[in-house]
Protein backbone atom coordinates (compact mmCIF):
# COMPACT_ATOMS: atom_id res chain seq x y z
CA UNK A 1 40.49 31.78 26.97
CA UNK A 2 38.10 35.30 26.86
CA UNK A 3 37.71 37.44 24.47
CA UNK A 4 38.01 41.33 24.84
CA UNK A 5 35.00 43.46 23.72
CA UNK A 6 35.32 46.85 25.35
CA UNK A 7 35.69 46.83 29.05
CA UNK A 8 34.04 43.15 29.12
CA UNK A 9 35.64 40.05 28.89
CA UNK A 10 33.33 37.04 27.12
CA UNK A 11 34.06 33.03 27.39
CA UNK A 12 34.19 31.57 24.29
CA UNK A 13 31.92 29.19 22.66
CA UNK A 14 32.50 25.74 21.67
CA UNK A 15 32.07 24.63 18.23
CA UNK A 16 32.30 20.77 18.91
CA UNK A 17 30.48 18.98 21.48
CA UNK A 18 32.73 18.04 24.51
CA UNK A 19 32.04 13.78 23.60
CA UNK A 20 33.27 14.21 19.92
CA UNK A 21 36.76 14.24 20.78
CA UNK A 22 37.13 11.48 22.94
CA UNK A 23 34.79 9.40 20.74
CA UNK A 24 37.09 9.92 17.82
CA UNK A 25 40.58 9.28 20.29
CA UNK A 26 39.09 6.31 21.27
CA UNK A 27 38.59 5.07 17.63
CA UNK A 28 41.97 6.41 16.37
CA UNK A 29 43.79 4.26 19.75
CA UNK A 30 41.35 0.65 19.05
CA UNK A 31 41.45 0.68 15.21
CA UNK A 32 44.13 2.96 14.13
CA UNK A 33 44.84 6.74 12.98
CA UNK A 34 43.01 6.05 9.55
CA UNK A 35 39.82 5.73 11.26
CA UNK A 36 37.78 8.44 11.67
CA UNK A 37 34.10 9.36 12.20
CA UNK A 38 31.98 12.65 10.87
CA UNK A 39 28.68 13.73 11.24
CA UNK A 40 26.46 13.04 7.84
CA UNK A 41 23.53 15.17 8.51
CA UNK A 42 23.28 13.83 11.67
CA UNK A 43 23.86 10.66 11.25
CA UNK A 44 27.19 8.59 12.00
CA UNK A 45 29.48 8.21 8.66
CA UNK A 46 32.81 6.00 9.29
CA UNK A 47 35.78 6.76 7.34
CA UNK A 48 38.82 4.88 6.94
CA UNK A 49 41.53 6.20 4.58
CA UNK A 50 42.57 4.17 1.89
CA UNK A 51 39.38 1.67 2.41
CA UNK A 52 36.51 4.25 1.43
CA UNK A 53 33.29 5.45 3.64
CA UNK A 54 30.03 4.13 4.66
CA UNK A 55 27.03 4.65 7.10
CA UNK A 56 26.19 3.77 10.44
CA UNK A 57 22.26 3.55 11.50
CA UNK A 58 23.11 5.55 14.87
CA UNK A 59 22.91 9.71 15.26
CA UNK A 60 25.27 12.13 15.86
CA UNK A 61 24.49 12.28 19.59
CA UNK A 62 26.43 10.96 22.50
CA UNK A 63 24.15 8.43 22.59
CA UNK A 64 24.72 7.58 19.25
CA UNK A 65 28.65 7.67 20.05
CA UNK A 66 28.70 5.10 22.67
CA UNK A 67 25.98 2.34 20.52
CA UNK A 68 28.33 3.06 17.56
CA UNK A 69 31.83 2.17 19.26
CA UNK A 70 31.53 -1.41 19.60
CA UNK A 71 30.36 -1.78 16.11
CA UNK A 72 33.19 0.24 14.74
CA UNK A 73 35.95 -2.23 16.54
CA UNK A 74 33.64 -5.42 15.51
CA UNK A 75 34.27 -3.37 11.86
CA UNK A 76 38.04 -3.08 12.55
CA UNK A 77 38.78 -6.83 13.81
CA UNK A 78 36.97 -8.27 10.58
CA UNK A 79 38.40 -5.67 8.14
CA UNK A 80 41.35 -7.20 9.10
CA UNK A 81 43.91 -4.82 8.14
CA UNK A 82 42.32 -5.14 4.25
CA UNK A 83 41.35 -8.73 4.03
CA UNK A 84 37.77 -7.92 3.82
CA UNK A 85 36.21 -4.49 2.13
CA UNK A 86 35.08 -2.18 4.58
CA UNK A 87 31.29 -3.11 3.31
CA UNK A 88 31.75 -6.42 4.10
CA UNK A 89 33.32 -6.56 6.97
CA UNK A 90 30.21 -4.25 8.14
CA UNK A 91 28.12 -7.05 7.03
CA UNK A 92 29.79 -9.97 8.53
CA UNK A 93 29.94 -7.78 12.30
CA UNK A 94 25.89 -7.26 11.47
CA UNK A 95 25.56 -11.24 11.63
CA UNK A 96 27.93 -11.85 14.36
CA UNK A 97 25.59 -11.18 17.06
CA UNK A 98 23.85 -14.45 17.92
CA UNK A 99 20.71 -12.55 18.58
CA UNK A 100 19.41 -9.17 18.00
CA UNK A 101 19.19 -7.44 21.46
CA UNK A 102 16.14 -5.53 21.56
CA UNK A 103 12.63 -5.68 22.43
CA UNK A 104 10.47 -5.84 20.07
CA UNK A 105 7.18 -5.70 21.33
CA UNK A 106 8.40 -2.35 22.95
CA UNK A 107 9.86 -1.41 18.93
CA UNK A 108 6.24 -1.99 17.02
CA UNK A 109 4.77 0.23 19.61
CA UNK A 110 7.45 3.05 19.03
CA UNK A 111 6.38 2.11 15.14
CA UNK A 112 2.42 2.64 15.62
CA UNK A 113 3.09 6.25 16.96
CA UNK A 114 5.21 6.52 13.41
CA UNK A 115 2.08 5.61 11.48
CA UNK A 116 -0.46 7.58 13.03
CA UNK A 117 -2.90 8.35 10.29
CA UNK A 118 -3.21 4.38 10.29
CA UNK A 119 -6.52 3.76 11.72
CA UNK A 120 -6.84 1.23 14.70
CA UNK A 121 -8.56 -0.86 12.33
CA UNK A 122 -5.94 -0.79 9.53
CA UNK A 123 -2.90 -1.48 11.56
CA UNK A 124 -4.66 -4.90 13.02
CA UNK A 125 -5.49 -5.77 9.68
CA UNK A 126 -2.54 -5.32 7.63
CA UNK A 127 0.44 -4.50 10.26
CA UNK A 128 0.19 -6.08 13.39
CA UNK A 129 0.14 -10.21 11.97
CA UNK A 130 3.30 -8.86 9.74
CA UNK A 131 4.78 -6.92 12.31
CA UNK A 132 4.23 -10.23 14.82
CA UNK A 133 5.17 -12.45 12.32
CA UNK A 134 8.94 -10.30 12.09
CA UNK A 135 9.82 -10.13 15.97
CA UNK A 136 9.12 -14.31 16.06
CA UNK A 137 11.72 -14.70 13.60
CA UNK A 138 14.31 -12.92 16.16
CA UNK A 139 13.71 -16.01 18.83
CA UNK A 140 16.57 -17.95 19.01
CA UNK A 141 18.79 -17.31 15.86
CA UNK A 142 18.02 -14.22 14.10
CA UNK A 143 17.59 -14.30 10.12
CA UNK A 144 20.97 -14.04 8.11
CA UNK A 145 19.71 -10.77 6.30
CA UNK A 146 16.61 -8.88 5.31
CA UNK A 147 15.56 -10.71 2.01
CA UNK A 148 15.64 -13.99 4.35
CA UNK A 149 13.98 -11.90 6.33
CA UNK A 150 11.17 -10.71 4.09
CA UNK A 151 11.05 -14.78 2.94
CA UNK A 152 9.73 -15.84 6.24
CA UNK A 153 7.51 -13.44 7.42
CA UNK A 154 5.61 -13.30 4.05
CA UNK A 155 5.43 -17.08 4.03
CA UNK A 156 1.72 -17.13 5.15
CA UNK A 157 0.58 -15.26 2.31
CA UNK A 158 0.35 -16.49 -1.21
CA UNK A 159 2.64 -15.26 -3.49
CA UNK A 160 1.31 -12.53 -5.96
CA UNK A 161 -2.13 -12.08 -3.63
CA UNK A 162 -3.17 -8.79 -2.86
CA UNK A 163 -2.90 -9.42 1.19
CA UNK A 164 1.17 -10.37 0.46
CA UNK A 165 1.16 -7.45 -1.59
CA UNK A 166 -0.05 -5.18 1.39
CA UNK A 167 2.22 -7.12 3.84
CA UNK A 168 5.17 -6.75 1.94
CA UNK A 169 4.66 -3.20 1.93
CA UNK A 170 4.22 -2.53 5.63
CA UNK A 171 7.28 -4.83 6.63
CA UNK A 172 9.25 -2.51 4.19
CA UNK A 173 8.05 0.12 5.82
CA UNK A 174 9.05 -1.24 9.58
CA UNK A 175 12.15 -2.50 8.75
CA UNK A 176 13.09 0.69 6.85
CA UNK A 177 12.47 2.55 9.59
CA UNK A 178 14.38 0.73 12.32
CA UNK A 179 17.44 0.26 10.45
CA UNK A 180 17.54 4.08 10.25
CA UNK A 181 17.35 4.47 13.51
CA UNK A 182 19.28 1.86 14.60
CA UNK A 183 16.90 -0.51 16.34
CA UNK A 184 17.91 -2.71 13.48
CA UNK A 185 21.34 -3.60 12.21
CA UNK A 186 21.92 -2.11 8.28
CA UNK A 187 22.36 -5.97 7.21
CA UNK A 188 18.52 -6.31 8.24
CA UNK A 189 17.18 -4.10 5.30
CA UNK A 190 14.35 -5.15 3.08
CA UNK A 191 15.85 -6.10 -0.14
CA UNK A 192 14.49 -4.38 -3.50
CA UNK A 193 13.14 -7.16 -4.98
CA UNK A 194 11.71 -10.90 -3.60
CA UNK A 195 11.73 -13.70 -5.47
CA UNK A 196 7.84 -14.13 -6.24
CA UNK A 197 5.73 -16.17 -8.38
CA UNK A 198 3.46 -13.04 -9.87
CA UNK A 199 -0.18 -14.40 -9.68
CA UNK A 200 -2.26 -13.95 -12.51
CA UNK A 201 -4.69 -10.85 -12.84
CA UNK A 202 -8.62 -12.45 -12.86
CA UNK A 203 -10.55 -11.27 -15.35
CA UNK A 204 -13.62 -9.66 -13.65
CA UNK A 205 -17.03 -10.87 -15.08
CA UNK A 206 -18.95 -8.13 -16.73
CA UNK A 207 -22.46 -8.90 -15.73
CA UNK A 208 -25.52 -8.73 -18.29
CA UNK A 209 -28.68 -6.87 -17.74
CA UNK A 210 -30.50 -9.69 -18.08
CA UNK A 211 -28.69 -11.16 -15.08
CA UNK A 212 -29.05 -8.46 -13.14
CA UNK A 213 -32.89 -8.95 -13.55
CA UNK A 214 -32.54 -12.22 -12.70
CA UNK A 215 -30.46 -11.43 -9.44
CA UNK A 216 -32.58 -8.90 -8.14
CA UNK A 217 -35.33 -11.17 -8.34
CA UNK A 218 -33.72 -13.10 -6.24
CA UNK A 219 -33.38 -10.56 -2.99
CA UNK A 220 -35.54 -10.71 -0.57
CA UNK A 221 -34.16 -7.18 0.59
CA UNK A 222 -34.99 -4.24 -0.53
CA UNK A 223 -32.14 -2.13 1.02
CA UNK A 224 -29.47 -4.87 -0.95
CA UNK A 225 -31.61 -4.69 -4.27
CA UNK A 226 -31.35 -1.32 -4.09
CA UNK A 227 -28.02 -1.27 -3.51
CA UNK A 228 -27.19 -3.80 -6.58
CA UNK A 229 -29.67 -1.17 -8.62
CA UNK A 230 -27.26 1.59 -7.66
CA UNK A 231 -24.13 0.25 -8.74
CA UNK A 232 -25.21 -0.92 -11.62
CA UNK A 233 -26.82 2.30 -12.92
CA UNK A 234 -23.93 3.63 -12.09
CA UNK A 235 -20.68 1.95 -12.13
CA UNK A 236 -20.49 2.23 -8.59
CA UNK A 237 -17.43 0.65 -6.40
CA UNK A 238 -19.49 -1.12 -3.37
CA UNK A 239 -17.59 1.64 -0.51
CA UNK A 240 -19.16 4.47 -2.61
CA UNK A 241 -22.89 3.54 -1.53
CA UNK A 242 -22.09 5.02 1.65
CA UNK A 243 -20.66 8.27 0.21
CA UNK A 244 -23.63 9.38 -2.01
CA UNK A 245 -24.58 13.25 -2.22
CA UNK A 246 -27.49 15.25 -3.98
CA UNK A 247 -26.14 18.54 -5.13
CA UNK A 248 -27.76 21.78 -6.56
CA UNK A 249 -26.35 21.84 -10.66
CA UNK A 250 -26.62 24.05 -12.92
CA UNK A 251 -29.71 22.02 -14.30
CA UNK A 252 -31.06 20.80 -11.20
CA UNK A 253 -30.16 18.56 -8.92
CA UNK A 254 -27.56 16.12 -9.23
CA UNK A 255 -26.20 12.74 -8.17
CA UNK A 256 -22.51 12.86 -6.93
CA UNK A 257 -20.18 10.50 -5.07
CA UNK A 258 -17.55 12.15 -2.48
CA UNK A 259 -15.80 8.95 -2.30
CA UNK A 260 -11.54 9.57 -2.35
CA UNK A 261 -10.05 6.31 -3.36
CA UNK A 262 -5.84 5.99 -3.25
CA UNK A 263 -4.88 6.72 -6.91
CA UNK A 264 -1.17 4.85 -6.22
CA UNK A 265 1.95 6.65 -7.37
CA UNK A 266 2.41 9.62 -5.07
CA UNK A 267 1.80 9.06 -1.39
CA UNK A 268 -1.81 10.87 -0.75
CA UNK A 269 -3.01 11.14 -4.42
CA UNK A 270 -6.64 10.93 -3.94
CA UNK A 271 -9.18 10.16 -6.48
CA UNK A 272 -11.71 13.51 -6.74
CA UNK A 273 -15.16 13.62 -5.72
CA UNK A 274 -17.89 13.32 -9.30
CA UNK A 275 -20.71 13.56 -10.14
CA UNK A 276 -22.59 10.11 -11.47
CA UNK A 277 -24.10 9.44 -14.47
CA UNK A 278 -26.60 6.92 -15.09
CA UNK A 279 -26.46 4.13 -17.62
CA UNK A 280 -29.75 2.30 -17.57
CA UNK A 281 -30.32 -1.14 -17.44
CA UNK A 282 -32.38 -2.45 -20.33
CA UNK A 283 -35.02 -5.39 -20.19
CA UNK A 284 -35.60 -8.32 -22.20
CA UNK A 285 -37.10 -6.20 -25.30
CA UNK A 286 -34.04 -3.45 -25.00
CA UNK A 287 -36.42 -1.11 -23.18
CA UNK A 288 -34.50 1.11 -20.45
CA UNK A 289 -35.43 0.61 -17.16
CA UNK A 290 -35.48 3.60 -14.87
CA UNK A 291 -35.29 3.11 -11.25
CA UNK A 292 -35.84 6.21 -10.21
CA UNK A 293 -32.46 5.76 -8.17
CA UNK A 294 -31.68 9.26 -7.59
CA UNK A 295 -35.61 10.28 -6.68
CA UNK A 296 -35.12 7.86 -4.00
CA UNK A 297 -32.23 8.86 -2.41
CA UNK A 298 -33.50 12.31 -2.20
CA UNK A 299 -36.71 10.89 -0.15
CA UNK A 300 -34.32 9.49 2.06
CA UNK A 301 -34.69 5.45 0.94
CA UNK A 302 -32.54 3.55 3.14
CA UNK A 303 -29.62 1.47 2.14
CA UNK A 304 -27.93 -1.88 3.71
CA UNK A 305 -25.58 -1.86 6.53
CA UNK A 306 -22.57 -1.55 4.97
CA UNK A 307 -20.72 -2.43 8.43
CA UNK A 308 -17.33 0.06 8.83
CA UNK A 309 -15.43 1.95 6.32
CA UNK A 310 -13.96 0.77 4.08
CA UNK A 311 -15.71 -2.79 4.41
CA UNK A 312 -18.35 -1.64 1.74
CA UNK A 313 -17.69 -4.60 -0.96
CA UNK A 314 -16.90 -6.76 1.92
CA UNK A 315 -20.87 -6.41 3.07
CA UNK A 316 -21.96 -6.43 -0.40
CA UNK A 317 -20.55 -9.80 -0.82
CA UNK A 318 -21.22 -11.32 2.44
CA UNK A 319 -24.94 -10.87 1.22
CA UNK A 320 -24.42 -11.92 -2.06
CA UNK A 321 -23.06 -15.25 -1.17
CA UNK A 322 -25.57 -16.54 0.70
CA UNK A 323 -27.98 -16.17 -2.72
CA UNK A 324 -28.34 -19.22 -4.54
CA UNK A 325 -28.73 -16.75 -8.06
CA UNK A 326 -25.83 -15.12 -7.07
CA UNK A 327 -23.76 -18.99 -6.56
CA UNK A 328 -24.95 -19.93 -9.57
CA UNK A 329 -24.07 -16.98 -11.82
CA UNK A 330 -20.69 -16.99 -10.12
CA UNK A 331 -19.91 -20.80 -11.76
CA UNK A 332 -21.04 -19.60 -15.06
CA UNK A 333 -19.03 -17.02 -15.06
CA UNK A 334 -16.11 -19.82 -14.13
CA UNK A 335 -16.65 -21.45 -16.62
CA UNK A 336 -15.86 -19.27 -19.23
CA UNK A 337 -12.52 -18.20 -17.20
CA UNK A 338 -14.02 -15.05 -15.42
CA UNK A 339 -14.84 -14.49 -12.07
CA UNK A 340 -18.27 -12.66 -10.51
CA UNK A 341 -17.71 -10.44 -7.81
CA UNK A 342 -18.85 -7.10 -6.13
CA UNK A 343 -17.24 -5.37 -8.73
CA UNK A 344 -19.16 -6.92 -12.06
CA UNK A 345 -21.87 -4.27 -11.64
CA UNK A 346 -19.01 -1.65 -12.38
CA UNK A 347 -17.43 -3.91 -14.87
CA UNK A 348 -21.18 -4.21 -16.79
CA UNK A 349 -20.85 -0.55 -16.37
CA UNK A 350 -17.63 0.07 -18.57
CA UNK A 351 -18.81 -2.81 -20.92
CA UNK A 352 -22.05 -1.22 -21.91
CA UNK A 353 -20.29 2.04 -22.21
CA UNK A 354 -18.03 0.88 -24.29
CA UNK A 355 -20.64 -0.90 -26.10
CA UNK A 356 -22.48 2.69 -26.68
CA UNK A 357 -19.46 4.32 -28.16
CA UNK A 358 -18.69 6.88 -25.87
CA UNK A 359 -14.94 8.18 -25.75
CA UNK A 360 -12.37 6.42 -23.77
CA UNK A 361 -11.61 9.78 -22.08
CA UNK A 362 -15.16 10.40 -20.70
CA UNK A 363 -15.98 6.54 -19.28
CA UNK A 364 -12.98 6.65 -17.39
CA UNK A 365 -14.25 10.39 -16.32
CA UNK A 366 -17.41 8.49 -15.27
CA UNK A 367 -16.34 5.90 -13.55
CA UNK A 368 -13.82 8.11 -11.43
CA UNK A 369 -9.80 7.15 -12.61
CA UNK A 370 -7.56 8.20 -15.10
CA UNK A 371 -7.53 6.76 -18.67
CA UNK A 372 -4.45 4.22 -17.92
CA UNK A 373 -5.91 2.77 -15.31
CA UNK A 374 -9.44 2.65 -17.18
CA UNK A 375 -7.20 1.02 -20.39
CA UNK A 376 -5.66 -1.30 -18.08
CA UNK A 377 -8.16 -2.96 -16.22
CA UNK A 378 -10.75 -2.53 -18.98
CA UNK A 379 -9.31 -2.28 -22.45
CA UNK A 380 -10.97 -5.58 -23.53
CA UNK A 381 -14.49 -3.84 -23.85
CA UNK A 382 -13.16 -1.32 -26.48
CA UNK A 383 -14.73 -2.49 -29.71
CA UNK A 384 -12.48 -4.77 -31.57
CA UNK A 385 -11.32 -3.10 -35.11
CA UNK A 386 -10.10 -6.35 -36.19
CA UNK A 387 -12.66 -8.34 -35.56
CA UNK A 388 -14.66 -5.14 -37.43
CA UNK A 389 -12.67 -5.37 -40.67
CA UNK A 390 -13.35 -9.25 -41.02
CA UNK A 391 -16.71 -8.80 -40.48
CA UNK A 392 -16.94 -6.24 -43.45
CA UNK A 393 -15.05 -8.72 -45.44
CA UNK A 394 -17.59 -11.36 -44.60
CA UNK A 395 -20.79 -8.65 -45.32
């Protein structure tokens, strides 16, 4: 049919796409009249009156039309006229199939093009074994549903480590992400919750001065002794050694750190760039100790290899390891219920803050996070007002 404007005659233009129609005839003849599909923001939304409404992981394309048919009848024959709710007779068609038909090898490439501000480096580390560890589980009979899933692919990793922590996260992330674009069937999403034994949080050692003089005389390196020096001066995290900057102040020059850390919460919170400020260590007889850290950097003094980003604390400790001092602080610090690591020069840090009685609000300005995370991963160095009160009594 045209339409008359003036002398000229226009065709008109279709509001519906010419596959819709037949998609939704050929529903209404397999499955009945009360079946009906719609476009949800582009993606497929089944409705059947009387039974209620739910989502389909394909698009509103014809594409999407002919993947999404055969699902729909598998939907109909199980819903059984009412015997089943339409949810679950969408579940039970999910784990029909004997096998999910896809290939995956082909789907975590499609993935890493998703991701791409994961670094070559990251996504061998913490996807790929994950990622692997999913399409094995689709050999021979698939998984019955995503939290069985989840179970087996996170079996390698022990339950409430940081590494399952990071592999959880990523698998979310895939399987998320396939299900909504229907590589994945809907029955194949990760669940909100695992069933986990939470480790327990170690309680980092706060090295003394003292033993800081005793491990430095230890090193036979310079470049390592004055790395040690640096972080515990100030506070540092080992990956911040390679991110030290001299900057004009208004008093001179100054010491700053343009280190970014993830602050959690929001994707792409950042931690800010700051300037450091020194806590000295002290000697046997209290006396400070100045290094004459930030002197040296300006002269150009060289520090370690601290192999690729990132891998900062990972070359601090490799070094330390291999030092019998280092071993044998380590086991005392065991044996009070603490553990030594690359992170006990920051930890002596907060502790001798602390110790000073400097506000809560500026130590955690110092040492570069917010005040909750300072008071939760170092609340036990804030002076103890009970153990204050008793010792009044007992003055």
């Amino acid at each position: 049919m045209a339409v008359a404007t003036g002398l000229t005659l226009l065709p008109r233009i279709s509001q519906t796409e010419p596959w819709i129609k037949p998609f939704r005839r050929q529903i209404a003849i397999t499955c009945g009249e009360s079946w009906y599909v719609r476009n949800n923001r582009g993606r497929m939304r089944l409705e059947v009156r009387g039974a209620g409404t739910i989502s389909l992981p394909y698009e509103w394309t014809e594409r999407g039309a002919a993947l999404a048919l055969p699902r729909i009848q598998q939907i109909f024959k199980r819903w059984d006229g009412g015997r089943l709710t339409l949810v679950e007779a969408a579940q039970t068609a999910d784990t029909s199939s004997s096998k999910q038909q896809l290939n995956f090898d082909e789907l975590i490439e499609r993935y890493r093009k998703f991701v791409p501000n994961a670094g070559d480096k990251t996504w061998n580390k913490n996807y790929l074994p994950v990622l692997l560890k999913c399409r094995d589980k689709f050999k021979g009979t698939p998984p019955r549903d995503g939290e069985a899933l989840c179970m087996t692919c996170l079996e390698q990793w022990q339950q409430g480590s940081r590494s399952r922590q990071i592999s959880r996260q990523k698998l979310y992330g895939f399987l998320t992400w396939a299900v909504q674009r229907g590589h994945l069937k809907t029955i194949y999403l990760p669940p909100t919750s695992l069933p986990e034994v939470l480790k327990s949080k170690r309680v980092g050692y706060a090295i003394s001065d003292a033993e800081i003089l005793r491990l430095l005389e230890g090193m036979p390196d310079p470049r390592w002794q004055f790395a040690v020096q640096l972080c515990s001066v100030y506070g540092l995290r080992p990956e911040e050694l390679r991110w030290l900057r001299i900057k004009d102040g208004a008093k001179g020059s100054e010491l700053w750190t343009i280190y970014q850390k993830s602050m959690g919460g929001r994707k792409g919170d950042k931690t800010e760039p700051r300037r450091l400020l020194p806590l000295l260590v002290r000697d046997l007889d209290g006396s400070s100790i100045d290094w004459k850290l930030q002197a040296r950097l300006q002269v150009g003094e060289k520090l370690p290899p601290l192999q690729s980003d990132g891998d900062g604390a990972q070359a601090l400790r490799n070094y330390l390891r291999r030092r019998e001092v280092w071993r044998s602080l380590k086991a005392e610090a065991l044996n009070i219920g603490e553990q030594l690591t690359t992170y006990s020069f920051r930890h002596r840090y907060a502790k001798a803050s602390h110790a000073a009685g400097l506000p809560v609000a500026n130590i955690a300005e110092a040492m570069g996070h917010t005040i909750e995370v300072h008071l939760g991963s170092y609340a036990r160095f804030k002076p103890d007002a009970t153990a204050d009160l008793y010792a009044q009594v007992n003055s």
